[in-house]
Protein backbone atom coordinates (compact mmCIF):
# COMPACT_ATOMS: atom_id res chain seq x y z
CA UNK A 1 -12.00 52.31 -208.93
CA UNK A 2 -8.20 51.11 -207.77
CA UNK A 3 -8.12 48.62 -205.32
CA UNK A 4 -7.13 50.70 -202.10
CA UNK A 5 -10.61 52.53 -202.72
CA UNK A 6 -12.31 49.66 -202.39
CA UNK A 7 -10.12 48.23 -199.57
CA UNK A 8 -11.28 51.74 -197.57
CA UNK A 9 -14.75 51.28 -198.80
CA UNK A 10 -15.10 47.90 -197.54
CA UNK A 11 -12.99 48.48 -194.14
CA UNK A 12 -16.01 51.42 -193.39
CA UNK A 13 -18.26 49.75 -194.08
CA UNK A 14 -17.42 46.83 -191.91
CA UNK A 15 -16.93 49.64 -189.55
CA UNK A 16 -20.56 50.56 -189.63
CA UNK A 17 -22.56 47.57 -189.90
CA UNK A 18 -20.71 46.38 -186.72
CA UNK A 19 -21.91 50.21 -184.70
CA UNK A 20 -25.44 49.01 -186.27
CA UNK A 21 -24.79 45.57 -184.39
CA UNK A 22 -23.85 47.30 -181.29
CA UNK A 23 -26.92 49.82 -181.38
CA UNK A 24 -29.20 46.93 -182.14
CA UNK A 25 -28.12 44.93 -179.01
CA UNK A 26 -27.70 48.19 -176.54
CA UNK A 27 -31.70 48.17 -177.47
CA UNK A 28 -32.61 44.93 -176.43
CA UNK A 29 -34.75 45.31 -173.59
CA UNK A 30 -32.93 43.39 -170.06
CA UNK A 31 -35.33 40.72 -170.46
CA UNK A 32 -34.67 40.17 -174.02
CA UNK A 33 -30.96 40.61 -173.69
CA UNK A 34 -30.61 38.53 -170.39
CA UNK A 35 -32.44 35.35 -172.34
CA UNK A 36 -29.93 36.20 -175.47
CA UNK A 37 -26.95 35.75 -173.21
CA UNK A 38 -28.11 33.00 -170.69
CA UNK A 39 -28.57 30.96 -174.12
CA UNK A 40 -25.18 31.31 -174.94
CA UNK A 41 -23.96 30.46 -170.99
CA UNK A 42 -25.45 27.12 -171.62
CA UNK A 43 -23.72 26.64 -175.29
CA UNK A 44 -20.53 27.98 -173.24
CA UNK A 45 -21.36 25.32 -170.20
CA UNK A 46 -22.47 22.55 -172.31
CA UNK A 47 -19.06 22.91 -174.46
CA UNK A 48 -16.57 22.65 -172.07
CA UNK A 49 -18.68 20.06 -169.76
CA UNK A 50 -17.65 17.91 -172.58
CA UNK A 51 -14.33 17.91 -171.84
CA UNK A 52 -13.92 18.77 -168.06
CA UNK A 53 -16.61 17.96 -165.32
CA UNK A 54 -17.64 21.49 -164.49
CA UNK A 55 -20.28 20.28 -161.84
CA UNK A 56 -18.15 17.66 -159.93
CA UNK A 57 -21.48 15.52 -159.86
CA UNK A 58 -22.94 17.76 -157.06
CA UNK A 59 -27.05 18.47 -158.20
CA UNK A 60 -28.46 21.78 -157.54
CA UNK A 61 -25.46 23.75 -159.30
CA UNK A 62 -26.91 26.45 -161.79
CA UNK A 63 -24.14 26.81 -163.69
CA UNK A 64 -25.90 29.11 -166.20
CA UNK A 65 -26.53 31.69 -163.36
CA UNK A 66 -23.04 31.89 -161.76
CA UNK A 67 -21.21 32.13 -165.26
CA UNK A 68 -23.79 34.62 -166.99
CA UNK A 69 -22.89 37.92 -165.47
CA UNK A 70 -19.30 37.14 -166.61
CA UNK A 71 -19.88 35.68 -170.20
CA UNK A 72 -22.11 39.29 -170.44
CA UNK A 73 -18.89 41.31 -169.02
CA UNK A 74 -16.73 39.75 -171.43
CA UNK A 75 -19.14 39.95 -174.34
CA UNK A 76 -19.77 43.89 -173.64
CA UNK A 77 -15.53 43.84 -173.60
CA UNK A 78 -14.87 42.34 -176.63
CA UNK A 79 -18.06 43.52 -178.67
CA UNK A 80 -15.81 46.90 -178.21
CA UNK A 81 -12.61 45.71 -178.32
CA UNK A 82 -13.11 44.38 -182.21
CA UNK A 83 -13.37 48.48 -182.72
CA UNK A 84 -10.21 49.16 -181.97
């Protein structure tokens, strides 16, 4: 097999296993799927609250909840986007 088989072979597959990613987290139940992405909010949060004061030392700030409905938009956008 010359090598631009294989370079088509792999690419499709690639192709593929990333739809079976996509399929496999469209299925997640809300529940599920909410915990998934709250968990990586607080990765996100905890990150960059090393290096800039996200909460300004005010208590009571749930950081996780105001930030997870965008890190889910953006994670829908580019879980796409890597299709193209």
């Amino acid at each position: 097999m010359d090598k631009n088989k294989i370079i088509i072979i792999l690419s499709w597959t690639a192709v593929l296993l990333w739809f079976v990613l996509i399929f496999y987290l469209s299925a997640q139940l809300a529940v599920e799927s909410d915990g998934l992405s709250k968990k990586v909010t607080k990765v996100i949060i905890e990150t960059v609250d090393r290096v800039v004061d996200l909460d300004d030392g005010k208590p009571g700030i749930d950081l996780v909840e105001n930030f997870n409905h965008i890190v889910r938009k953006y994670a829908h956008f580019t879980s796409n986007l890597v299709l193209e």
